[in-house]
Protein backbone atom coordinates (compact mmCIF):
# COMPACT_ATOMS: atom_id res chain seq x y z
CA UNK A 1 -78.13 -75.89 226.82
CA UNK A 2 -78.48 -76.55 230.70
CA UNK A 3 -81.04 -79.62 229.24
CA UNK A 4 -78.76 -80.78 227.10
CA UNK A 5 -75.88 -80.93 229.56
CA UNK A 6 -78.09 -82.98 232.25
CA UNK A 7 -79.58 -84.93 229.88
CA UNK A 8 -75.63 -85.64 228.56
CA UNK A 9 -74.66 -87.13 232.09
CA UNK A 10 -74.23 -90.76 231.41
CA UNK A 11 -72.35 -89.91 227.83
CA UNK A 12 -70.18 -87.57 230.29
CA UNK A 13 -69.65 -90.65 232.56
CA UNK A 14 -68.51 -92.81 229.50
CA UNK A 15 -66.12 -90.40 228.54
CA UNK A 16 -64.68 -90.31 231.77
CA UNK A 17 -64.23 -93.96 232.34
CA UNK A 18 -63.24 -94.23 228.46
CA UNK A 19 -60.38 -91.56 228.97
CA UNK A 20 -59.25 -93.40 232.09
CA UNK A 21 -59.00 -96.35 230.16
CA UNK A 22 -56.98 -94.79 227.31
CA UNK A 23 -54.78 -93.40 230.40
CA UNK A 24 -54.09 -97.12 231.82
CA UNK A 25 -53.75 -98.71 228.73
CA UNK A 26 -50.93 -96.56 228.12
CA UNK A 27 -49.66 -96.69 231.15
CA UNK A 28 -50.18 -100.60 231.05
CA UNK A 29 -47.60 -101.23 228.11
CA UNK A 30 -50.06 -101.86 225.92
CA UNK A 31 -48.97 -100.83 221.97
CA UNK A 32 -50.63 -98.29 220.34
CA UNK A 33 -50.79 -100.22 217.50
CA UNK A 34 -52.50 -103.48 219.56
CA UNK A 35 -55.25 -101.63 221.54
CA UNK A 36 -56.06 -97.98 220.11
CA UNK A 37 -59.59 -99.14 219.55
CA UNK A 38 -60.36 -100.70 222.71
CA UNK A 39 -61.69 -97.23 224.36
CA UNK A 40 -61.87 -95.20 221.35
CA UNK A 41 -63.29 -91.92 222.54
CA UNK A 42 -64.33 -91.14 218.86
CA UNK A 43 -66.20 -94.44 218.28
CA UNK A 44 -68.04 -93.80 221.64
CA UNK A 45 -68.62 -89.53 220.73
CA UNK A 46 -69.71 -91.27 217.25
CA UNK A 47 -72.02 -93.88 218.40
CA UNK A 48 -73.60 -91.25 220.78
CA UNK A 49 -74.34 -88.68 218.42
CA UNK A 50 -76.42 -91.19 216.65
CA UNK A 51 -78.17 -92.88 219.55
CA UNK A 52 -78.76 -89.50 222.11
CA UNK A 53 -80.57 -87.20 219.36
CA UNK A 54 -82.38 -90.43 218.04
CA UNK A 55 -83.83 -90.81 222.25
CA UNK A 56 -84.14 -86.85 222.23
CA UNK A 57 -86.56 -86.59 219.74
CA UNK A 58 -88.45 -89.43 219.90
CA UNK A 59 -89.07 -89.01 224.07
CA UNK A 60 -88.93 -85.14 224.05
CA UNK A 61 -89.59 -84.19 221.02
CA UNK A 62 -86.67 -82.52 219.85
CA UNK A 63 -85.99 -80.66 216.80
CA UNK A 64 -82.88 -81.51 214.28
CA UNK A 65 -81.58 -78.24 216.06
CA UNK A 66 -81.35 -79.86 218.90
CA UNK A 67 -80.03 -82.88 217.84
CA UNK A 68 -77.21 -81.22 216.17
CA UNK A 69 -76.41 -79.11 219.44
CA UNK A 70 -76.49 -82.69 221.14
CA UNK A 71 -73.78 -83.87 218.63
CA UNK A 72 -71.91 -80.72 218.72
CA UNK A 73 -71.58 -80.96 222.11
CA UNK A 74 -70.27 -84.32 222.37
CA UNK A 75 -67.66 -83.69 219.59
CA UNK A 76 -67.02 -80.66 221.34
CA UNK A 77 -66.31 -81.91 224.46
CA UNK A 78 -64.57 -85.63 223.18
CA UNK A 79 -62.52 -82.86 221.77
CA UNK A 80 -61.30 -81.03 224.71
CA UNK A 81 -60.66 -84.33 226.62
CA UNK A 82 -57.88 -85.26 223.57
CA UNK A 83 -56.81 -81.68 223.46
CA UNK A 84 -56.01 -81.74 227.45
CA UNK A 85 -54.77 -85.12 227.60
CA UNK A 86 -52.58 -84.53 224.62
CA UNK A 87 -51.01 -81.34 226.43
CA UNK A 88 -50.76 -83.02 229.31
CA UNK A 89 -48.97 -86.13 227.58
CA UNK A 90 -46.17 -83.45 226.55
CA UNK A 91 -46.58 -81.49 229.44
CA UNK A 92 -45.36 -84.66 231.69
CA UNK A 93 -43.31 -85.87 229.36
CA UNK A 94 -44.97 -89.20 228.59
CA UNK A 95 -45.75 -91.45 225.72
CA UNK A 96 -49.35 -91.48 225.77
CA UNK A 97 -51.97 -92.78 223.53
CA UNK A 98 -52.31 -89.37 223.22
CA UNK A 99 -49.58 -88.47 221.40
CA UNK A 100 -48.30 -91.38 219.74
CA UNK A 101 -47.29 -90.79 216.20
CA UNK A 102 -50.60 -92.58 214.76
CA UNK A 103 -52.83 -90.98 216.94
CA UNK A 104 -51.65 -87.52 215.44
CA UNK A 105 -51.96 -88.77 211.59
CA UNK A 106 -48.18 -88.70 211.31
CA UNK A 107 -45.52 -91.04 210.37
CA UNK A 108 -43.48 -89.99 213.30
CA UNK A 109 -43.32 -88.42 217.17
CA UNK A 110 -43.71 -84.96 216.18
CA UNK A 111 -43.41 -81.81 219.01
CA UNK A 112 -45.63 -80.05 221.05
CA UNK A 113 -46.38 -77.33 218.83
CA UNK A 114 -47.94 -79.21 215.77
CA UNK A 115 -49.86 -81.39 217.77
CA UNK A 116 -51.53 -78.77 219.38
CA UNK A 117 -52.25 -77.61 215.98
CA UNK A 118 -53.49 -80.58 214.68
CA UNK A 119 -55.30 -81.31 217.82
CA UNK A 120 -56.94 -77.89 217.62
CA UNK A 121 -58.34 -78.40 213.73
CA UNK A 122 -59.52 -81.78 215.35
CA UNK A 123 -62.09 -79.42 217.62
CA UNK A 124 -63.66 -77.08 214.77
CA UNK A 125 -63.58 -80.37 212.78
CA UNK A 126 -64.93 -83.11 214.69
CA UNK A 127 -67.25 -80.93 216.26
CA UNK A 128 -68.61 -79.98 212.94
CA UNK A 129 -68.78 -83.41 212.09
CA UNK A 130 -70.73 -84.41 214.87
CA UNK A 131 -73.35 -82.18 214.48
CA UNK A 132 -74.07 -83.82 211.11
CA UNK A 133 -73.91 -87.62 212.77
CA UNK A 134 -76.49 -85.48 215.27
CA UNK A 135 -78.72 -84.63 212.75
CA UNK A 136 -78.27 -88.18 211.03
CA UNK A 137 -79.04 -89.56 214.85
CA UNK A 138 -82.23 -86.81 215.03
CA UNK A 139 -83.25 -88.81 211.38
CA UNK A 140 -83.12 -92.30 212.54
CA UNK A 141 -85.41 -91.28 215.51
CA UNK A 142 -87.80 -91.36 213.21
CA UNK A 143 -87.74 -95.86 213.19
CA UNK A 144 -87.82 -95.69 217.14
CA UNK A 145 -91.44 -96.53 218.65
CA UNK A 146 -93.70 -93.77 220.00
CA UNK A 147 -93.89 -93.72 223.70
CA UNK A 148 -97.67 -93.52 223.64
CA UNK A 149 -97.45 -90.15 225.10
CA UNK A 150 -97.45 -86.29 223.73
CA UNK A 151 -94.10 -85.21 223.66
CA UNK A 152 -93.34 -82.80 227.10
């Protein structure tokens, strides 16, 4: 696990700045509606559950295990970053990207309560989910080049 999370820095970095974003676009005025998908934090946990294990495994080797802990983790942790910044969004009392009606599959603004709800199926769900795109990542891995060298 200690690997995985220092091999994880620069997805941990693109969350970061992709969370900011979401922040400031929010904060900016822009319309949930007109710029949701600019930093999508679960295109980018998504993309990197594919790409990382696909790296892992071809440049150390790594099992479909560990390519599923990989996704996991991501999920796991894109997760917590919407859980937190959706409590904080009714914590503070702001309209967020966070908690707009869309991002919480509803019609309309819905209370604290139920989005934590739905926000907490989100984790065992997404995170489940992104162990499979892991494993599908680990797969592809398979089309990447060998290095030349014995795995370490």
């Amino acid at each position: 696990m200690k690997d995985n999370l220092r091999q994880a820095r620069l997805y941990f970095a693109l969350l970061g700045l992709f969370t900011i974003g979401r922040w400031g676009m929010g904060f900016g005025g822009v319309a949930y509606e007109r710029g949701h998908h600019v930093f999508s934090l679960v295109i980018l946990t998504l993309l990197s559950c594919l790409y990382y294990p696909a790296f892992l495994r071809r440049l150390r080797g790594d099992g479909v295990a560990q390519g599923m802990a990989v996704g996991m983790l991501f999920g796991f942790a894109s997760q917590i970053v919407i859980l937190v910044s959706t409590a904080l969004s009714y914590g503070l009392g702001l309209e967020t990207y966070f908690n707009a009606p869309r991002a919480l599959n509803v019609d309309a603004a819905i209370g604290f309560v139920p989005a934590m709800g739905t926000r907490l199926l989100g984790l065992v769900a997404n995170s489940l989910s992104c162990a499979v795109v892991g494993a599908l990542g680990w797969a592809l891995g398979g089309l990447l080049p060998s290095s030349g060298r014995p795995p370490s």
